[in-house]
Structure formats: C-alpha cells, structure tokens
PDB file of N, CA and C in Angstrom:
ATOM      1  N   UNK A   1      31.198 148.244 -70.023  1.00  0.00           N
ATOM      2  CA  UNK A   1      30.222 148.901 -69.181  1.00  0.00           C
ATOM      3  C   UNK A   1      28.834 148.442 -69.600  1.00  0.00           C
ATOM      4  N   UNK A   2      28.323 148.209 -68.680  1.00  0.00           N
ATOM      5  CA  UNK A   2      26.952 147.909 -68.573  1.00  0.00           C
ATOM      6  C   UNK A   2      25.337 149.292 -69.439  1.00  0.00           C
ATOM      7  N   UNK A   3      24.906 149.028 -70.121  1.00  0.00           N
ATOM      8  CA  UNK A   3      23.824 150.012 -70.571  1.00  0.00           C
ATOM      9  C   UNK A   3      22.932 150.487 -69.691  1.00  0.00           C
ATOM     10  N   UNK A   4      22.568 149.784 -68.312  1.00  0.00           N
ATOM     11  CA  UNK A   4      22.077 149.929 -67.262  1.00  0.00           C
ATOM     12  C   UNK A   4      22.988 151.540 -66.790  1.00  0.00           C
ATOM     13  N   UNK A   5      24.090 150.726 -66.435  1.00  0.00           N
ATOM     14  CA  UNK A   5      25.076 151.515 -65.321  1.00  0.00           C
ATOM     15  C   UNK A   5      25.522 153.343 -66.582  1.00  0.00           C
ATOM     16  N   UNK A   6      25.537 153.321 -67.760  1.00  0.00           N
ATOM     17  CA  UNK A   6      25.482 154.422 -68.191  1.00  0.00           C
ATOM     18  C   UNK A   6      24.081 155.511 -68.495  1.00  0.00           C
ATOM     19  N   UNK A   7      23.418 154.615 -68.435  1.00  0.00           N
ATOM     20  CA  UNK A   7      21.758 155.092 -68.050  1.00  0.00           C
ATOM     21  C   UNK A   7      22.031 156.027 -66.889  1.00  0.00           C
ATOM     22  N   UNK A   8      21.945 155.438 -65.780  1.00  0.00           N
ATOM     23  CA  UNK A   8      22.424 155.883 -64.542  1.00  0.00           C
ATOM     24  C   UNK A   8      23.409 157.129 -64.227  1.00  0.00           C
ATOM     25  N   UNK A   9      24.509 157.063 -64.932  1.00  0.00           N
ATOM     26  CA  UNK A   9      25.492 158.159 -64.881  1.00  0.00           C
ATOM     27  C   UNK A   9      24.509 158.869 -65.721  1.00  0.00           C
ATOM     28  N   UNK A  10      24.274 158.923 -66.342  1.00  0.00           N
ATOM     29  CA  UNK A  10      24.053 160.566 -68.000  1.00  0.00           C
ATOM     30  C   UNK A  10      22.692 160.645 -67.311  1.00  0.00           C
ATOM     31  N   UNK A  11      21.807 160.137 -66.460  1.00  0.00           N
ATOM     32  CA  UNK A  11      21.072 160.665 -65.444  1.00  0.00           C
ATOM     33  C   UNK A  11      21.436 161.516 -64.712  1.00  0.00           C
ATOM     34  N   UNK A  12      22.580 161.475 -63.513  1.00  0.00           N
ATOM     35  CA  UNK A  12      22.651 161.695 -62.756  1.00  0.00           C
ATOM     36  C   UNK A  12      23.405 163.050 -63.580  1.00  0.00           C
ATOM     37  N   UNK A  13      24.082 163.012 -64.823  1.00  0.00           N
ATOM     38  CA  UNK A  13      24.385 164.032 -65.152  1.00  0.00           C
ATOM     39  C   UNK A  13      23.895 165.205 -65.618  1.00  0.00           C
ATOM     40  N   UNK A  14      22.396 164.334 -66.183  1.00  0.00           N
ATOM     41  CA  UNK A  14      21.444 165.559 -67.307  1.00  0.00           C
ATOM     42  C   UNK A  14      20.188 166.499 -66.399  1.00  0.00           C
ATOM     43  N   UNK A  15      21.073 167.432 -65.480  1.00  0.00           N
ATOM     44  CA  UNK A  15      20.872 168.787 -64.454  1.00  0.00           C
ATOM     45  C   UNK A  15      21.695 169.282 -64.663  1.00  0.00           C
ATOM     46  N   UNK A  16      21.187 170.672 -64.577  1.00  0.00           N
ATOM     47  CA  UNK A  16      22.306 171.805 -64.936  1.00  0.00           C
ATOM     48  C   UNK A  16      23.136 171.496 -63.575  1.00  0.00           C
ATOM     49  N   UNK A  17      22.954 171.912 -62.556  1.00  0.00           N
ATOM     50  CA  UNK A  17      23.415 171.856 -61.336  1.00  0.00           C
ATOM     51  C   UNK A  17      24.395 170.689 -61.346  1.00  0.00           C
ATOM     52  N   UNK A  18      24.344 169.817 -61.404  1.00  0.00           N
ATOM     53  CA  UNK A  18      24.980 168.091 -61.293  1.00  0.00           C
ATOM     54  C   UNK A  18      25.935 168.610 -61.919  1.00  0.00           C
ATOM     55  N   UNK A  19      25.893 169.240 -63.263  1.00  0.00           N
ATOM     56  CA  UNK A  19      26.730 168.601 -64.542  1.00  0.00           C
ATOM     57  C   UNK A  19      27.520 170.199 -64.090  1.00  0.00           C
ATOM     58  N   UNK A  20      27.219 171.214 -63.201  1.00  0.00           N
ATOM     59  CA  UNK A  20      28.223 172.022 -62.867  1.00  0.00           C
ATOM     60  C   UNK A  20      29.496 172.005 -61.801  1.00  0.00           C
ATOM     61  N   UNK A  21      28.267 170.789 -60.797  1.00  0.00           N
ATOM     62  CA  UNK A  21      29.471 170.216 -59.769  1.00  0.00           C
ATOM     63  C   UNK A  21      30.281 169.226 -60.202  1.00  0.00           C
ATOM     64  N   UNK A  22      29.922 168.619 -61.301  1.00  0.00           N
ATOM     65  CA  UNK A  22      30.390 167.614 -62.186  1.00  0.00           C
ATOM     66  C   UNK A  22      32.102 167.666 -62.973  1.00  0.00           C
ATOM     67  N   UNK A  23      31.446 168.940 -63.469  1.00  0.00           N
ATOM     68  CA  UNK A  23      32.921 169.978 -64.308  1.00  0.00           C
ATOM     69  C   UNK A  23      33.920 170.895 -62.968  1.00  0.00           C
ATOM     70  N   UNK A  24      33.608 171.109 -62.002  1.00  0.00           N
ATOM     71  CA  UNK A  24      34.239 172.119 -61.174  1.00  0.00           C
ATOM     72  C   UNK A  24      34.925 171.014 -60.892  1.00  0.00           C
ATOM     73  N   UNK A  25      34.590 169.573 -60.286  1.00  0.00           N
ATOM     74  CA  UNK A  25      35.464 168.720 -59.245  1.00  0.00           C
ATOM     75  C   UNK A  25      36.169 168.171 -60.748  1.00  0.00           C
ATOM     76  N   UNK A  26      36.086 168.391 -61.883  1.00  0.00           N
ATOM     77  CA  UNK A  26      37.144 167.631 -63.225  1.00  0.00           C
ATOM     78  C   UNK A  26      38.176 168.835 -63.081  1.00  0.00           C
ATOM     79  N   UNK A  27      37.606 170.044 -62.920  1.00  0.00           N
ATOM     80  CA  UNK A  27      38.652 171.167 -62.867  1.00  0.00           C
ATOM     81  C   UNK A  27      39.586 171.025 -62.121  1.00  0.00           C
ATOM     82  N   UNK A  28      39.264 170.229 -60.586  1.00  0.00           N
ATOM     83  CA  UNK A  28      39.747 170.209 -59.368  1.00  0.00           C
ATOM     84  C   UNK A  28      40.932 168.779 -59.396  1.00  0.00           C
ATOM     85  N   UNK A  29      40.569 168.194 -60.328  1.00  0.00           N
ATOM     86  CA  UNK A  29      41.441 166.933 -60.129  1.00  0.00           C
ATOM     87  C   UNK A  29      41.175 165.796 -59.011  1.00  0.00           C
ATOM     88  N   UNK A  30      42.186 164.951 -59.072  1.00  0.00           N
ATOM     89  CA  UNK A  30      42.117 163.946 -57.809  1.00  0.00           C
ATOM     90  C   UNK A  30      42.062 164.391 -56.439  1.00  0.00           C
ATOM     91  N   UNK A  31      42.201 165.237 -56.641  1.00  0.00           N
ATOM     92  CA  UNK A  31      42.330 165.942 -54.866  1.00  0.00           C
ATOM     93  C   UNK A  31      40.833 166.036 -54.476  1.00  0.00           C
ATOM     94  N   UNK A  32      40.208 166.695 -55.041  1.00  0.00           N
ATOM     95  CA  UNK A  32      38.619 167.097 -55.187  1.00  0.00           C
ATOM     96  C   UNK A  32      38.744 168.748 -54.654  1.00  0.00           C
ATOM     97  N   UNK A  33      37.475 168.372 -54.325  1.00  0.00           N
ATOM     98  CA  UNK A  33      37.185 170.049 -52.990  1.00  0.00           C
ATOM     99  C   UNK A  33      36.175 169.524 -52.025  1.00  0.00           C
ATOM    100  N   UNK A  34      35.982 170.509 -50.806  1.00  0.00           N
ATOM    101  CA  UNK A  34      35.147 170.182 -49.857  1.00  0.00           C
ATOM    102  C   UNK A  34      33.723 170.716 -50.213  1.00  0.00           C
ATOM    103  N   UNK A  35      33.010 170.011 -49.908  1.00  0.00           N
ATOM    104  CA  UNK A  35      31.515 170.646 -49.735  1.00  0.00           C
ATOM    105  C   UNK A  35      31.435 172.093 -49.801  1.00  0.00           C
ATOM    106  N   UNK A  36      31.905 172.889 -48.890  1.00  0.00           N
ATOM    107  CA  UNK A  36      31.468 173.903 -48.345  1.00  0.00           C
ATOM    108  C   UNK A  36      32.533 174.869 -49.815  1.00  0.00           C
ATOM    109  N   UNK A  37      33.808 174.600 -50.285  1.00  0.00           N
ATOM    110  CA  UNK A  37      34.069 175.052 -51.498  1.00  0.00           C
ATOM    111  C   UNK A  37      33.212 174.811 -52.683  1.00  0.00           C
ATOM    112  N   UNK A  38      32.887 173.627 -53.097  1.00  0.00           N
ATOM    113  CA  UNK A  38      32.016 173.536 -53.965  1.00  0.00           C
ATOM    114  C   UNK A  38      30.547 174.621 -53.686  1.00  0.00           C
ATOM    115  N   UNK A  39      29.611 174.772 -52.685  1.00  0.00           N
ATOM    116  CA  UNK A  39      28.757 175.779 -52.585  1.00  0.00           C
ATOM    117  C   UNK A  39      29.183 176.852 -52.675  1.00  0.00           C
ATOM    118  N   UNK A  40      30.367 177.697 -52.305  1.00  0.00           N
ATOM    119  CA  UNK A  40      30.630 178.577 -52.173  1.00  0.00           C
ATOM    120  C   UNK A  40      30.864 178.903 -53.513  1.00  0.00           C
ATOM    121  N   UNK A  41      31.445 178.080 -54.553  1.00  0.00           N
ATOM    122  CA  UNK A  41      31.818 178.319 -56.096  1.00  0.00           C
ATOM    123  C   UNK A  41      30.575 178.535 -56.653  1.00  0.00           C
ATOM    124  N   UNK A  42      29.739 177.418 -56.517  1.00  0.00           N
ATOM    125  CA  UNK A  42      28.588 177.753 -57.667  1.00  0.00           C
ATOM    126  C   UNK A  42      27.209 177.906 -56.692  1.00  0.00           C
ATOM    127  N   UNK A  43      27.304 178.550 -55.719  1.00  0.00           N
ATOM    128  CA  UNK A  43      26.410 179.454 -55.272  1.00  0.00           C
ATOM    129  C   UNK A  43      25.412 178.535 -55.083  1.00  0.00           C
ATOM    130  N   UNK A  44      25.381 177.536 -53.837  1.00  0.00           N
ATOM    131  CA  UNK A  44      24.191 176.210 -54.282  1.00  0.00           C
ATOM    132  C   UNK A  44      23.722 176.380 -52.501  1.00  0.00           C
ATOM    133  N   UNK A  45      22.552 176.259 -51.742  1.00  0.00           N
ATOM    134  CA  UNK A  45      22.291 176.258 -51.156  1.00  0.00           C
ATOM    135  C   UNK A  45      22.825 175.057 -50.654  1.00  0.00           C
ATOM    136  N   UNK A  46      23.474 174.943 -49.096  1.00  0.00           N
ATOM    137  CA  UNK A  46      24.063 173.254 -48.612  1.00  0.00           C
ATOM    138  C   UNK A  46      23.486 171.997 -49.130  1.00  0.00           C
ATOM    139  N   UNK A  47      21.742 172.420 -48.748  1.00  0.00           N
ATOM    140  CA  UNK A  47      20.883 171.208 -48.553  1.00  0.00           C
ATOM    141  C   UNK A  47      20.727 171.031 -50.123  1.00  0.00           C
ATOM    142  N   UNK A  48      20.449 171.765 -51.265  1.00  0.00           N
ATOM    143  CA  UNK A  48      20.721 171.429 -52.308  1.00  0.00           C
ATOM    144  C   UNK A  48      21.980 170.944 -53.064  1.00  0.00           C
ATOM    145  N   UNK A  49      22.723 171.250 -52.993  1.00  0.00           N
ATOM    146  CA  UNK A  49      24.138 170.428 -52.863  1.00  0.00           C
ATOM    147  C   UNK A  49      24.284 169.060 -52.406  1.00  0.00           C
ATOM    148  N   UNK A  50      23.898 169.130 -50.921  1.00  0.00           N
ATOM    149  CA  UNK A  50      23.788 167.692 -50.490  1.00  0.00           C
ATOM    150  C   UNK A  50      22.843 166.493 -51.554  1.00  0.00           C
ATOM    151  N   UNK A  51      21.815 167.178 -52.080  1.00  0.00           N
ATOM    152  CA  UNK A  51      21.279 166.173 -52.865  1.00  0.00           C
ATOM    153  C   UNK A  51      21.798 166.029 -53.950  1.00  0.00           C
ATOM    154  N   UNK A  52      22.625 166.678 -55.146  1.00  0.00           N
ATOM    155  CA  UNK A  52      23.305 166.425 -55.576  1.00  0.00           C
ATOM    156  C   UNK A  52      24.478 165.856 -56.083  1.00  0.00           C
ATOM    157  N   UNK A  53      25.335 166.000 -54.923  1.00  0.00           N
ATOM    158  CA  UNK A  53      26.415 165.746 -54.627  1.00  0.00           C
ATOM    159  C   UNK A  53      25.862 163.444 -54.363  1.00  0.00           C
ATOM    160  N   UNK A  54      24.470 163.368 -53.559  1.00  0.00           N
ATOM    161  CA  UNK A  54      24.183 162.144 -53.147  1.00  0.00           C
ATOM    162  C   UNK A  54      24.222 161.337 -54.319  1.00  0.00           C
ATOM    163  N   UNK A  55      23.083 162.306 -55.355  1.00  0.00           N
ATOM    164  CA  UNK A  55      23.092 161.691 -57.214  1.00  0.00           C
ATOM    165  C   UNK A  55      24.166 161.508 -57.927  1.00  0.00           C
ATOM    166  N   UNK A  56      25.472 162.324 -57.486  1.00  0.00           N
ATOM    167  CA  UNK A  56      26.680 162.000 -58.457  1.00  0.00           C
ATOM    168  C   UNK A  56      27.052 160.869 -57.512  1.00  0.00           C
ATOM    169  N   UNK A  57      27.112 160.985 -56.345  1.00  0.00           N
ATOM    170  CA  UNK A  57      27.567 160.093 -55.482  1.00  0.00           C
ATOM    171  C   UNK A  57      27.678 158.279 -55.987  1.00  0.00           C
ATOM    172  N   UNK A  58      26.059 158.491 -55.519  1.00  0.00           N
ATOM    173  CA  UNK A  58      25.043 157.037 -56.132  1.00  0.00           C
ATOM    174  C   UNK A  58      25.418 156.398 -57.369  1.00  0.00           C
ATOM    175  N   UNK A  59      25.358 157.425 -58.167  1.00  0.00           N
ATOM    176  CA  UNK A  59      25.900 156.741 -60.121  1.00  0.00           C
ATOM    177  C   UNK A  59      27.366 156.245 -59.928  1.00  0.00           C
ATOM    178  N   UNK A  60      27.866 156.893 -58.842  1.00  0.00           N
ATOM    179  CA  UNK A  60      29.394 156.088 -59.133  1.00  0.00           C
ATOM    180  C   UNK A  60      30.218 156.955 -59.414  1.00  0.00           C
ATOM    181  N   UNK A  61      30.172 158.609 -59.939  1.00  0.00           N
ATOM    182  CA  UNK A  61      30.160 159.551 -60.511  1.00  0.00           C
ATOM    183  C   UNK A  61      31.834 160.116 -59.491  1.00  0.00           C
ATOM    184  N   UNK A  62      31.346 159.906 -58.360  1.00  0.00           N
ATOM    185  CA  UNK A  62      32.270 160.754 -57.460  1.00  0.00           C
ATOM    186  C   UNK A  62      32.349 159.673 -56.277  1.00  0.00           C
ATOM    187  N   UNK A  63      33.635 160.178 -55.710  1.00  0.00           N
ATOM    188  CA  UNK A  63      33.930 159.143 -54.465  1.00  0.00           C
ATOM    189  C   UNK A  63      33.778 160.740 -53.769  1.00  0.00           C
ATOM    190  N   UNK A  64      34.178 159.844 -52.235  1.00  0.00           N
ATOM    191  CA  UNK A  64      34.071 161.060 -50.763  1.00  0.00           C
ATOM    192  C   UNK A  64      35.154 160.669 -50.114  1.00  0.00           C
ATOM    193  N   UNK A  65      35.090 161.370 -49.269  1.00  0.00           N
ATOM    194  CA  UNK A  65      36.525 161.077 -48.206  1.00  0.00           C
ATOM    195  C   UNK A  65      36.500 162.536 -47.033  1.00  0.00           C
ATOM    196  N   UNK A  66      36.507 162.031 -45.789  1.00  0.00           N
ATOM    197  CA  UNK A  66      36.035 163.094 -44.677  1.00  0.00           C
ATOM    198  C   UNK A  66      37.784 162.893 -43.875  1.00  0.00           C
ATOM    199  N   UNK A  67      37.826 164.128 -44.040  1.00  0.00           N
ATOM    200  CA  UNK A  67      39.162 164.690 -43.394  1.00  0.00           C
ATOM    201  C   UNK A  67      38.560 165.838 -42.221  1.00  0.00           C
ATOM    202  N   UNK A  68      38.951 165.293 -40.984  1.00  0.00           N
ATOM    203  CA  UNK A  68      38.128 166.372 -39.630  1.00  0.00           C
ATOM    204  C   UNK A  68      36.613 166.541 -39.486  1.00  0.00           C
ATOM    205  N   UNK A  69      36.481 167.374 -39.991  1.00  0.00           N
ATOM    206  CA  UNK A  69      35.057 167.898 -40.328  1.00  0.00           C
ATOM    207  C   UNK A  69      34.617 168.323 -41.437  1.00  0.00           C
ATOM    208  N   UNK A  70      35.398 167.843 -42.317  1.00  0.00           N
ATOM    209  CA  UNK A  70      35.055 168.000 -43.940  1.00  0.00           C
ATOM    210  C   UNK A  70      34.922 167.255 -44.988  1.00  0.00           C
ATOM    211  N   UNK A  71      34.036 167.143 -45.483  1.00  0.00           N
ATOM    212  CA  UNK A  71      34.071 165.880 -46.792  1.00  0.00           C
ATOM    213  C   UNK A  71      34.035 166.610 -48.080  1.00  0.00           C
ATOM    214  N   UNK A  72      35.633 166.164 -48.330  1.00  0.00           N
ATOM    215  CA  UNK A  72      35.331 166.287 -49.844  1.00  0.00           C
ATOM    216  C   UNK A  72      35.097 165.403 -50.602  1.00  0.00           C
ATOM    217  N   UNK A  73      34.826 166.178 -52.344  1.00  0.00           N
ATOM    218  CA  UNK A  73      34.510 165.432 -53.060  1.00  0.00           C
ATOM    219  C   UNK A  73      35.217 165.163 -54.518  1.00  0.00           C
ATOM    220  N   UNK A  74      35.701 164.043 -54.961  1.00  0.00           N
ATOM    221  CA  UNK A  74      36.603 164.037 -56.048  1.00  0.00           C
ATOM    222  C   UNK A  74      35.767 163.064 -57.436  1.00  0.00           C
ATOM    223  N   UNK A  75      35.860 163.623 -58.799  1.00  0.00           N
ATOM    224  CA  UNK A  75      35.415 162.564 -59.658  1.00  0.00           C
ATOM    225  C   UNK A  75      36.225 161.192 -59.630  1.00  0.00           C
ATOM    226  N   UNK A  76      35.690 160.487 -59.765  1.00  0.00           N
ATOM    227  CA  UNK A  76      36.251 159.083 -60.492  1.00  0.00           C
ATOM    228  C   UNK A  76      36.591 159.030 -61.234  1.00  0.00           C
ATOM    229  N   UNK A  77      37.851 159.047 -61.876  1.00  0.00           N
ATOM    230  CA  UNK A  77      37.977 159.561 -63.153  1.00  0.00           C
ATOM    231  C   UNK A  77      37.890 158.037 -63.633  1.00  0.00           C
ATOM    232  N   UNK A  78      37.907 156.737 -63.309  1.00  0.00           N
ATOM    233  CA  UNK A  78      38.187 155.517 -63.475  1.00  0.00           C
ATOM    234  C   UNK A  78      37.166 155.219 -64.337  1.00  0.00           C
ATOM    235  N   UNK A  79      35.896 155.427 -63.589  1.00  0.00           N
ATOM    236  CA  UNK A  79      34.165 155.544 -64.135  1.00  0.00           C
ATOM    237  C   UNK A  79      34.079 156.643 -65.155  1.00  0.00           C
ATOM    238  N   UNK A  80      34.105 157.902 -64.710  1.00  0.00           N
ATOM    239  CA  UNK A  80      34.144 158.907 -66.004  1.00  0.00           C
ATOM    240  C   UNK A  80      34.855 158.538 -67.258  1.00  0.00           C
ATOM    241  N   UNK A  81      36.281 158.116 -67.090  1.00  0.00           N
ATOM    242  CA  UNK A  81      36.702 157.593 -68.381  1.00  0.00           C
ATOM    243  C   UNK A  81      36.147 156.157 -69.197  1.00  0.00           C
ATOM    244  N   UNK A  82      35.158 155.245 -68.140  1.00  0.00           N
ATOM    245  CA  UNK A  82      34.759 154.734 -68.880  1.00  0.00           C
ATOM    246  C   UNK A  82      33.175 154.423 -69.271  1.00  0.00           C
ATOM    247  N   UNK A  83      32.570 155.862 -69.134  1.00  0.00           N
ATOM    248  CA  UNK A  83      31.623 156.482 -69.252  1.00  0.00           C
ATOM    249  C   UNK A  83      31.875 157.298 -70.551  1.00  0.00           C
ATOM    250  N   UNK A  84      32.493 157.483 -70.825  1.00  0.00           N
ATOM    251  CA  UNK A  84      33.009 158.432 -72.395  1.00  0.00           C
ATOM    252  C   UNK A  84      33.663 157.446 -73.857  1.00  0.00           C
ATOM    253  N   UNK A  85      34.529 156.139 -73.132  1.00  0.00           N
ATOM    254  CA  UNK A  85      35.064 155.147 -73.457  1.00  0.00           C
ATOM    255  C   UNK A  85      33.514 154.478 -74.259  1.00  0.00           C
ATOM    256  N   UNK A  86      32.242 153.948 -73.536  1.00  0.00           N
ATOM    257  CA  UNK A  86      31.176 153.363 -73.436  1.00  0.00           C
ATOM    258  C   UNK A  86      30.548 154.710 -74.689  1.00  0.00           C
ATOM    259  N   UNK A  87      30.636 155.847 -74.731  1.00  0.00           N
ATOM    260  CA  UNK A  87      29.740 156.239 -75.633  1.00  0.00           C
ATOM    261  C   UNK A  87      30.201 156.740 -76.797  1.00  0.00           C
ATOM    262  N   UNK A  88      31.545 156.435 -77.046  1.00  0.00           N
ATOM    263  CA  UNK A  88      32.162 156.649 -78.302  1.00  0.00           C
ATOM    264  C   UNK A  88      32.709 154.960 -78.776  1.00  0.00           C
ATOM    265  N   UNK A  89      32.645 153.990 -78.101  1.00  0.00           N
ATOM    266  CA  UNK A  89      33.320 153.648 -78.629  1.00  0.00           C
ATOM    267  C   UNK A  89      32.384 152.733 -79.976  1.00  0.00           C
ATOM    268  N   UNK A  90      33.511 151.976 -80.353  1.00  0.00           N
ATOM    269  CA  UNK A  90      33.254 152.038 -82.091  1.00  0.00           C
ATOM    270  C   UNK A  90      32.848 152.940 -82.807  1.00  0.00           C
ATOM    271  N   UNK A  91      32.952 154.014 -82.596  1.00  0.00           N
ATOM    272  CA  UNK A  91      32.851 155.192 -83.365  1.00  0.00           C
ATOM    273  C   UNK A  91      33.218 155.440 -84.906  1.00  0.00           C
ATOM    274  N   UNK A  92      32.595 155.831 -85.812  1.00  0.00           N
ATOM    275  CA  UNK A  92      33.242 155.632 -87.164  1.00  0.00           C
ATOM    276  C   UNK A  92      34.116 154.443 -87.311  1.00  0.00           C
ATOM    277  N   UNK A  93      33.791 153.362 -87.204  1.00  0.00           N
ATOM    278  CA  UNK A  93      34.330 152.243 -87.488  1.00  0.00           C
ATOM    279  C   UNK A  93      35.760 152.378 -87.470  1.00  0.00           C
ATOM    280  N   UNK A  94      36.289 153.116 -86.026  1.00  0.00           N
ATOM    281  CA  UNK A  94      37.290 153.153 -85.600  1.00  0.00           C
ATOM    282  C   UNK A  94      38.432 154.443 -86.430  1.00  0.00           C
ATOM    283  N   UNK A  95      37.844 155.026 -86.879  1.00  0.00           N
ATOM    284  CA  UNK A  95      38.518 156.490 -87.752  1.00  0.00           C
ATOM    285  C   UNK A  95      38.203 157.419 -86.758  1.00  0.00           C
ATOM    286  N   UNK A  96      39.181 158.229 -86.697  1.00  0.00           N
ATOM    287  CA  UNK A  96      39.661 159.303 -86.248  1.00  0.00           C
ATOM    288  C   UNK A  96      38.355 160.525 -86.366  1.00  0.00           C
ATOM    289  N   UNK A  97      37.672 160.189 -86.279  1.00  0.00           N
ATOM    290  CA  UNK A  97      36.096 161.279 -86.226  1.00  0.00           C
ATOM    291  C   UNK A  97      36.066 162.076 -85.561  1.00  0.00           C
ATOM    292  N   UNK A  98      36.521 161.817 -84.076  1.00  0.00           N
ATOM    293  CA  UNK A  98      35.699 163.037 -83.010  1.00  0.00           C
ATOM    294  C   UNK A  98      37.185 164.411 -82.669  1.00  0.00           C
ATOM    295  N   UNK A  99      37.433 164.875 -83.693  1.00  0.00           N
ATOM    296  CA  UNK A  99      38.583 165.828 -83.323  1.00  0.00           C
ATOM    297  C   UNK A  99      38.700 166.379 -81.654  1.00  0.00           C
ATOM    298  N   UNK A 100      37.519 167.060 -81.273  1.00  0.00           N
ATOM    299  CA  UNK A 100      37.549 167.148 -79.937  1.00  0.00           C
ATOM    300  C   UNK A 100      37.863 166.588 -79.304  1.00  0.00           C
ATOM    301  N   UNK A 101      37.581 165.306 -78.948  1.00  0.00           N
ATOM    302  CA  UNK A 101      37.427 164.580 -78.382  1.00  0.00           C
ATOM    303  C   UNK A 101      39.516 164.026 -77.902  1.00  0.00           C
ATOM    304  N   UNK A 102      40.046 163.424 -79.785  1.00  0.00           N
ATOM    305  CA  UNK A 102      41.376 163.453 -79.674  1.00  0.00           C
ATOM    306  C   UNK A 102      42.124 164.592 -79.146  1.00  0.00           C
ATOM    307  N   UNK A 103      42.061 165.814 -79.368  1.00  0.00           N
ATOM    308  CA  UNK A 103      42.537 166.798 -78.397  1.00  0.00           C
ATOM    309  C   UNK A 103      42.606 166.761 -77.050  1.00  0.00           C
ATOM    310  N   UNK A 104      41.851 166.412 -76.455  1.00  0.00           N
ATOM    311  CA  UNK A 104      41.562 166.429 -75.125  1.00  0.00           C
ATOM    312  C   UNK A 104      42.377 165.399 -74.574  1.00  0.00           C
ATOM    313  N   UNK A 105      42.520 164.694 -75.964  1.00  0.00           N
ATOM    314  CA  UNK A 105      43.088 163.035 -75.318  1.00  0.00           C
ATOM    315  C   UNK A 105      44.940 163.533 -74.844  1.00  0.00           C
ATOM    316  N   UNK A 106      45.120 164.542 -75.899  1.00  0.00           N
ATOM    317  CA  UNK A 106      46.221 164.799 -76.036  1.00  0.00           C
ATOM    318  C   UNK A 106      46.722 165.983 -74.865  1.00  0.00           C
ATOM    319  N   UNK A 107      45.942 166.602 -74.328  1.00  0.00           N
ATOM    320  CA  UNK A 107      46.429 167.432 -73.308  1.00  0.00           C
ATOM    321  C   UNK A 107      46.745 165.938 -72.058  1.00  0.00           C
ATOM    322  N   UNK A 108      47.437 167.086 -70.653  1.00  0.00           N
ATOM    323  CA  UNK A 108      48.097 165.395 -69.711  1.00  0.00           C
ATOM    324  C   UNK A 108      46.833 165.741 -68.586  1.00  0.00           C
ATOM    325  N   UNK A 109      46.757 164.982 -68.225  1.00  0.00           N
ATOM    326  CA  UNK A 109      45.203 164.633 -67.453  1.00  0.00           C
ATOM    327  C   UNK A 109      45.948 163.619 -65.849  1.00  0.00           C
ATOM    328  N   UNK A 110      45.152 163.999 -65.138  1.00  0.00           N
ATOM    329  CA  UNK A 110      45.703 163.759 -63.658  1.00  0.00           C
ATOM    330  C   UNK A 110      46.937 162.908 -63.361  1.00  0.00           C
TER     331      UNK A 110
END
C-alpha cells in the first residue's frame, strides 16, 4: 500500500461520525446496510450522511450497490484489511506484540 493512499483512508476515518458509520457497516458484514438504516442507527441527518458516506466512499473505504431505490453500503474489507496490514506491519520485528490485534485475528470474519 501506498503512504499516499493510507493518508487518505485514516483521513477519511479520523471523524467521529465516519469512524461510526465505519464500525456499524464492519458490524454489518458483506451484505452492508442501506442508507436510510445506517441514519436511522446512528441518528445522522440524510444530507449529513450523504457526505460521509461520499468520504468513506472516495478513500476506497466502502463500495455501493443500488438495489430498487436503495443504496447500500458495505466496507471493503479487501482495503480495510490492507489498511491495518500497512500499519502494523513489521511490527516488533515480527514478534507477536499486538495481543489485540492476534485475537481478533482469531475470531472467523466474513
């Protein structure tokens, strides 16, 4: 990954708001949720949402996909994982350091 292109993401992430629609659609999995679920969860006015949703969009953060009259929205987990990959890696010269981190590795993920 590019130092540019993680600039960009941990931008688009460092808002409270972002980094809440951020965690709800990781909650949500590959499927995502629609717009109008995501506002309704964390209480976001549309038009504020919409700009949000544009910033995770833009970084690469989240894909879209419009079913009828609805667009939802799902993380990338492709990019996210190598957005986390990019800021740990070589970590302790490759030792087992970030306990959290291995946990997480160890639960099953989408």
């Amino acid at each position: 990954m590019e130092m540019n292109a993680a600039v960009e993401q941990l931008a688009a992430l460092g808002n409270a708001s972002r980094l809440s629609v951020f965690r709800l659609l990781v909650q949500a999995g590959p499927a995502g949720l629609s717009a109008g679920i995501i506002a309704e969860r964390l209480q976001l006015p549309p038009a504020t949402l919409s700009f949000h949703l544009a910033s995770l969009h833009h970084a690469g953060l989240l894909s879209s996909r419009q079913e009828s009259r609805f667009v939802y929205y799902a993380v990338d987990f492709t990019v996210a994982d190598g957005l986390l990959a990019y800021l740990v890696e070589d970590c302790c010269q490759g030792m087992q350091c970030l306990p959290k981190t291995a946990a997480v590795r160890t639960k099953a993920c989408c």
